[in-house]
Protein backbone atom coordinates (compact mmCIF):
# COMPACT_ATOMS: atom_id res chain seq x y z
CA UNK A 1 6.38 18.65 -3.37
CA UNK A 2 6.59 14.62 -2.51
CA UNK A 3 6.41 12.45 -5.31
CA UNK A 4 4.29 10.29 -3.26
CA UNK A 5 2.45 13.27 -2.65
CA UNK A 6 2.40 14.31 -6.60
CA UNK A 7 0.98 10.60 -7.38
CA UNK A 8 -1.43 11.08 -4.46
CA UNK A 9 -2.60 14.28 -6.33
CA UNK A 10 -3.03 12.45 -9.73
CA UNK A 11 -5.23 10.01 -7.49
CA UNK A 12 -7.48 12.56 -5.91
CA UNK A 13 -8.01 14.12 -9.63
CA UNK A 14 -8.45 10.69 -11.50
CA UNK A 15 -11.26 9.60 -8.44
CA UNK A 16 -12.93 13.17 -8.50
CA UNK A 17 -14.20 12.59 -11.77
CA UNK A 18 -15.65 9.39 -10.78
CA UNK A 19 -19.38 9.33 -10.73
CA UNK A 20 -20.24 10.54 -7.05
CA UNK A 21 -22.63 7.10 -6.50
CA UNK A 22 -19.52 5.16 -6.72
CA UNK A 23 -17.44 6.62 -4.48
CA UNK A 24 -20.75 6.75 -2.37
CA UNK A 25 -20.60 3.14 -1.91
CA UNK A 26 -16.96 2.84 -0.74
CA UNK A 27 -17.34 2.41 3.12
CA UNK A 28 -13.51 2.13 4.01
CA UNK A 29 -9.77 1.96 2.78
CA UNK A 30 -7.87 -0.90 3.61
CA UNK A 31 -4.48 -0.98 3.15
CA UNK A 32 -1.57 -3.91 3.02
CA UNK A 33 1.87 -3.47 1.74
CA UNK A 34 5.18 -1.81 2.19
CA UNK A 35 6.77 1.88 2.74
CA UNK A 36 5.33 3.22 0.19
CA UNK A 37 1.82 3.20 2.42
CA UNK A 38 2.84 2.28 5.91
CA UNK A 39 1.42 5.22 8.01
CA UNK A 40 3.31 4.26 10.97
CA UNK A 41 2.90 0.48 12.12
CA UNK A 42 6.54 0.36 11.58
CA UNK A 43 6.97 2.58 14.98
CA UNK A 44 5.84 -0.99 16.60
CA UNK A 45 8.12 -2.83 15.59
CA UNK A 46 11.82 -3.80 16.61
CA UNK A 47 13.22 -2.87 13.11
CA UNK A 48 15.29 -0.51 11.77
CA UNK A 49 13.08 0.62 8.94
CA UNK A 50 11.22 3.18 10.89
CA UNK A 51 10.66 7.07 9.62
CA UNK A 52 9.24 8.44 12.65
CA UNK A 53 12.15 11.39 13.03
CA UNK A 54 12.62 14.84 11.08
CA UNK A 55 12.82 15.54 8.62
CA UNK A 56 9.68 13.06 7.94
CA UNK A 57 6.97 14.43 8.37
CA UNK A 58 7.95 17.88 8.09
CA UNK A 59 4.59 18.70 5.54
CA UNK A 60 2.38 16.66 7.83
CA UNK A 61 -0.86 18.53 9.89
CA UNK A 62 1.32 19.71 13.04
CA UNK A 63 5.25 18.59 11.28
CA UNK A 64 4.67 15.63 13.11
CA UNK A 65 6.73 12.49 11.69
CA UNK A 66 3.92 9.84 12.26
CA UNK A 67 6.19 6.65 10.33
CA UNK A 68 5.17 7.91 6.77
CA UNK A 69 8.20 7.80 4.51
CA UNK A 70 7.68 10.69 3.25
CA UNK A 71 7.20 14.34 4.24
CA UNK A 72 3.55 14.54 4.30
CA UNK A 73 0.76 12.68 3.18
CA UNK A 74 0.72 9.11 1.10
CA UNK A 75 -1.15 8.30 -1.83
CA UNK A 76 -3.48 6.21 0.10
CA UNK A 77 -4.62 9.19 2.56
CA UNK A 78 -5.40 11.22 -0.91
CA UNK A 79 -7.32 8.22 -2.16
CA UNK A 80 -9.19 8.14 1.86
CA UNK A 81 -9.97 11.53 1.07
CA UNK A 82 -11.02 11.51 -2.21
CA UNK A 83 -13.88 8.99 -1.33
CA UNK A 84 -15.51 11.22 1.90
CA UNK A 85 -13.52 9.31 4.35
CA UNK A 86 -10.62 10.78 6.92
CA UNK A 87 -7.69 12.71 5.22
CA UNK A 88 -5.48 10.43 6.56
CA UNK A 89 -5.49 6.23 7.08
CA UNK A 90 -4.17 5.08 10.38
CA UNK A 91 -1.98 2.41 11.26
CA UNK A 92 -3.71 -0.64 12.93
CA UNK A 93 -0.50 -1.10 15.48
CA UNK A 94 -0.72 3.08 16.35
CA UNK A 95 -1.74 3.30 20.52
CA UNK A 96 -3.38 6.84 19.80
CA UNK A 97 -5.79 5.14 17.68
CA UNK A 98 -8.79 2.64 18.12
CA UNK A 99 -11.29 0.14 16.14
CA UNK A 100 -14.11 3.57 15.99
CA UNK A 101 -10.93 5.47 14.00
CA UNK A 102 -10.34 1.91 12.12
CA UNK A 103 -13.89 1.89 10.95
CA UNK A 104 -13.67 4.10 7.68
CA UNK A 105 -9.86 3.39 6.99
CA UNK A 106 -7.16 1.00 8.02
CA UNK A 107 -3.76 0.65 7.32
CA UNK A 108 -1.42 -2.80 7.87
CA UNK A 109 1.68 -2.27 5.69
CA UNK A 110 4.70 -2.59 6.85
CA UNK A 111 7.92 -0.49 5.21
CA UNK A 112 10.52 -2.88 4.06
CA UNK A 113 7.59 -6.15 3.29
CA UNK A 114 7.05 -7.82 0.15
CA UNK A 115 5.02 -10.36 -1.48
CA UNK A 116 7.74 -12.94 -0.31
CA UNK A 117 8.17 -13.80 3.69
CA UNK A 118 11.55 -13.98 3.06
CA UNK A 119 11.67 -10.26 2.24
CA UNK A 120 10.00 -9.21 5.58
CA UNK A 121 13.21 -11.34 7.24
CA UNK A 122 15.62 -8.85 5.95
CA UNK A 123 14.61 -6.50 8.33
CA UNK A 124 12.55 -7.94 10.39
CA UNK A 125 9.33 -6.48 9.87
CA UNK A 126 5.56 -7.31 9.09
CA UNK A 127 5.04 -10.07 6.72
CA UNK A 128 2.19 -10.11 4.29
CA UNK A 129 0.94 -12.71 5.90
CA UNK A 130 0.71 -11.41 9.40
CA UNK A 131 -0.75 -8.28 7.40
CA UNK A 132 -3.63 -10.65 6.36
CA UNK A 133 -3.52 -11.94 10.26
CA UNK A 134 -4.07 -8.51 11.74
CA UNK A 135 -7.12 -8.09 8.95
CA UNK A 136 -8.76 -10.85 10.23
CA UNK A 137 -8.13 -9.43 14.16
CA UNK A 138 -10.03 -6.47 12.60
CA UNK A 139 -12.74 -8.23 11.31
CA UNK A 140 -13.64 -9.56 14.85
CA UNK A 141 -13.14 -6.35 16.72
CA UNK A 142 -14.83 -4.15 13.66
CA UNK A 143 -18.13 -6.90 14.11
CA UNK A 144 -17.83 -5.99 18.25
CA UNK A 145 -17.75 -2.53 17.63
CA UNK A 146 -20.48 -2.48 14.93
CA UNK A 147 -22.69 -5.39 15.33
CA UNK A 148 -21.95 -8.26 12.18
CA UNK A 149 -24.20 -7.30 9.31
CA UNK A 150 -23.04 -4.00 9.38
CA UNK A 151 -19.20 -4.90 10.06
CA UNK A 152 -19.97 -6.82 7.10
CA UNK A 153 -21.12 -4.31 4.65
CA UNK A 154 -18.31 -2.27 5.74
CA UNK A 155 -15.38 -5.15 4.66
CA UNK A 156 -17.66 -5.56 1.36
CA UNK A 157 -17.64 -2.03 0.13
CA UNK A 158 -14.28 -1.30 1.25
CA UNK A 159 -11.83 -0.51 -1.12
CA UNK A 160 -8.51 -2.49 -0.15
CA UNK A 161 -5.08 -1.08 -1.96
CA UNK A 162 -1.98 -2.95 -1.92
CA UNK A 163 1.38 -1.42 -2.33
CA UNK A 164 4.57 -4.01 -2.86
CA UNK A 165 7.11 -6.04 -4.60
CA UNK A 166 9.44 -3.69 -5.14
CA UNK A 167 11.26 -4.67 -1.48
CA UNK A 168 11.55 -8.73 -2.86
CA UNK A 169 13.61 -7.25 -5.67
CA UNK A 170 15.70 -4.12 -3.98
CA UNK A 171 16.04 -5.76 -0.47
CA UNK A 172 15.90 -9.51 -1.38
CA UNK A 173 16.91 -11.44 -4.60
CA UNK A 174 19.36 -8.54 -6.30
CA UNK A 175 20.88 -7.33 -3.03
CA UNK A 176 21.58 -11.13 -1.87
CA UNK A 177 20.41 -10.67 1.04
CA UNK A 178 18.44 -14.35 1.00
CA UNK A 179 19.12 -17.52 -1.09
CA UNK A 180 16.67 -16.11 -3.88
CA UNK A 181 18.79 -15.66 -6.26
CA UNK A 182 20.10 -18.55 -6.12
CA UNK A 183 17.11 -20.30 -6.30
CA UNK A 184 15.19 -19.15 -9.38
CA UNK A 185 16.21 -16.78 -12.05
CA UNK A 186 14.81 -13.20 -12.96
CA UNK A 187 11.96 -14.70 -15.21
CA UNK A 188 10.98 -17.70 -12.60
CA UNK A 189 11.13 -15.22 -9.68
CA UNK A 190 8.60 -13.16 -11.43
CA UNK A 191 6.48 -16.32 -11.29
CA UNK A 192 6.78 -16.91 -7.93
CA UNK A 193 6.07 -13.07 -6.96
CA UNK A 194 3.08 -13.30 -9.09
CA UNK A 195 1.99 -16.37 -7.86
CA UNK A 196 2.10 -15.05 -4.02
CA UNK A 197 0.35 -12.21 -5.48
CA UNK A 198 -2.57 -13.88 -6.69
CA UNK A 199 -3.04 -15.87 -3.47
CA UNK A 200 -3.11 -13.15 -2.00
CA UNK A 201 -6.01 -12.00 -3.70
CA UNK A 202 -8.11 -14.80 -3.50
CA UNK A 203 -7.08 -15.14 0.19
CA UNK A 204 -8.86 -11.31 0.37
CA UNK A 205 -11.36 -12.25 -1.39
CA UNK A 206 -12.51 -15.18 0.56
CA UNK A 207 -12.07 -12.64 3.36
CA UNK A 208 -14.40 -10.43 1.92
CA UNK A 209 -12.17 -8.23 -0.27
CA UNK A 210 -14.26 -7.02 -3.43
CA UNK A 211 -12.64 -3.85 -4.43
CA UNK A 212 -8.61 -3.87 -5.22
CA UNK A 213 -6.13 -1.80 -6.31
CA UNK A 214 -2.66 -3.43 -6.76
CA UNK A 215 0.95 -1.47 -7.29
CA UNK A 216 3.92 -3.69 -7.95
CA UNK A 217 7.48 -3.64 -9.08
CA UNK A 218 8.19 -3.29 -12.65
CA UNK A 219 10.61 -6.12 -13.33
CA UNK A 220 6.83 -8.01 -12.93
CA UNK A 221 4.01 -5.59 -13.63
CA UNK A 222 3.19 -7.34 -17.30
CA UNK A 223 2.84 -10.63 -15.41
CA UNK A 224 1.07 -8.82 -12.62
CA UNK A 225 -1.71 -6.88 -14.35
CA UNK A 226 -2.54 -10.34 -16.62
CA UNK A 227 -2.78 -11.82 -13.69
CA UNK A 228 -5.20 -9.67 -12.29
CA UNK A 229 -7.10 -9.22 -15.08
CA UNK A 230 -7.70 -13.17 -15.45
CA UNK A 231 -8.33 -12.79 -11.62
CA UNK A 232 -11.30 -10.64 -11.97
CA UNK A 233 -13.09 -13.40 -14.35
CA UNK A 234 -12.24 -15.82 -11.71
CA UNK A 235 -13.98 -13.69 -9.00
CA UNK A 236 -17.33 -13.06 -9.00
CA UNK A 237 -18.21 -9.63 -7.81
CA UNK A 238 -14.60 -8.56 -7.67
CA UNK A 239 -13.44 -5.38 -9.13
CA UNK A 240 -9.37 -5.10 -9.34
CA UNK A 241 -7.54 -2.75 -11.03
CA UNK A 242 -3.84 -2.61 -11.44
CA UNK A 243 -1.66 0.31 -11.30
CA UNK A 244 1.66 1.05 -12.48
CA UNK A 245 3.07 3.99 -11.04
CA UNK A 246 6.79 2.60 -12.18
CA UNK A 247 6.54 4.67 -15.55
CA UNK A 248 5.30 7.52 -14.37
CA UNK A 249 8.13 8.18 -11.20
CA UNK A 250 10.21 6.85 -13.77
CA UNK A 251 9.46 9.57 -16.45
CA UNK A 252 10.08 12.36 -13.69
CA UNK A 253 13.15 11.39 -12.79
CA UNK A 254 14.65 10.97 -16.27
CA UNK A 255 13.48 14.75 -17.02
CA UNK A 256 11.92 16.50 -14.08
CA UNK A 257 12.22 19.60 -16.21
CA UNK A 258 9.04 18.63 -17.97
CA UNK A 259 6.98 18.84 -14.39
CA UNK A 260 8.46 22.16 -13.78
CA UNK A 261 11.01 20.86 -11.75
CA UNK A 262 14.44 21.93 -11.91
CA UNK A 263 16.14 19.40 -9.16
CA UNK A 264 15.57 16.72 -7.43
CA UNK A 265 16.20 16.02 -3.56
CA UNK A 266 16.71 12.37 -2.47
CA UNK A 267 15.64 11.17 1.20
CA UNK A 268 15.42 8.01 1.73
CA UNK A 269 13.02 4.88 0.96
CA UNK A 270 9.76 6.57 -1.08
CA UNK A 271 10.73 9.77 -0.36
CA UNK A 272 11.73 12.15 -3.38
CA UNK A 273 11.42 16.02 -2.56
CA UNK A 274 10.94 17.18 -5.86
CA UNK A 275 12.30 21.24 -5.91
């Protein structure tokens, strides 16, 4: 089984035994981010950091490789399911789908982004900030479709998760692929991750954003989750949560014995075939 997949399990449990009136009220997923919950708006894009060949996709309904980076479903198309939407969250730039399929789930990540623009530059994919762009291109076209009060209700009860940070470390300031690391240290990089971070959660927010989920990179997920837990004082009628998934992938790779796992089968990106 995936990793991603495994994690995606642990989701689906954790929101089952949420009260069923909460879940009730989530209207939509909304996703930003990087590979670990692109579902294909990579296929879009001149880059090289696509996944939309075998032997992605392999697990998928009809072994299709749709531009998941891994060989089934994500995390974020367990959590879709989990709250009685689609099994699945489609990518806003996919042709096969439209702003009806958009209306209960949405995904804008892009595999190989980060919380800093100069991460996205690497390899020349979707910046966060063009993620935010496309979100507000949906906005418009979900109000067409819809009508604007209930377009509305659907960006307010929506849960939005948001994947990244690990790319601004791996791909950017250790790799040396930008003048990062020559700019600001470990520690002071942190900051400046964390500050992009929280604007852009108020920058949701004033979009409409309520619910949030974050997932970050370790070197900065103490900074990260203060920050978000300050963050939901600072926003009235937000509820963010922070998770760090670091420990636990970490924990099965130091001793995948304890899962039942005797080996482990490396593929590329998020991928980890656990056997």
């Amino acid at each position: 089984m995936l990793a991603a997949e495994l994690l995606g399990l642990l989701l689906l449990v954790q929101m089952l035994l949420w009260p069923a009136a909460v879940r009730a009220r989530v209207t939509a997923l909304i996703v930003f981010g990087d590979s670990t919950v692109d579902t294909g708006n990579n296929n879009a894009v001149p880059t090289v950091v696509r996944s939309n060949f075998p032997p992605y996709g392999r697990d998928f309904p009809g072994r299709r490789a749709t531009g998941r980076f891994c060989n089934g479903r994500l995390a974020t198309d367990f959590y879709s399911e989990a709250y009685g939407l689609r099994p699945f969250v489609p990518a806003y730039l996919d042709p096969d789908y439209g702003i009806r399929d958009f209306a209960s789930g949405v995904c804008f990540a892009s595999a190989g982004s980060g919380l800093d623009v100069a991460t996205a530059g690497v390899f020349s994919v979707i910046p966060l900030w063009k993620q935010v762009d496309y979100f507000r291109e949906y906005k418009r076209r979900l109000a067409a479709h819809l009508g604007a009060a209930e377009a509305a209700a659907v960006v307010s009860d929506a849960v939005y998760a948001i994947s990244v940070g690990t790319n601004d470390f791996i791909e950017n300031y250790f790799a040396g692929t930008t003048r990062r690391f020559t700019q600001f240290s470990v520690g002071e990089y942190t900051d400046f991750l964390v500050g992009l971070a929280r604007s852009l959660l108020v920058e949701l927010y004033g979009l409409g954003a309520r619910k949030e989920y974050n997932a970050a990179a370790r070197a900065f997920n103490a900074a990260l989750c203060g920050m978000v837990a300050e963050l939901s004082d600072d926003l009235p009628g937000a509820q963010l949560r922070f998770a760090d998934v670091y420990d636990f992938f970490a924990d099965i790779l130091g001793d995948p014995t304890r899962y039942g796992k005797a080996t482990l089968a490396f593929f590329s990106c998020s991928c980890v075939q656990l056997e």
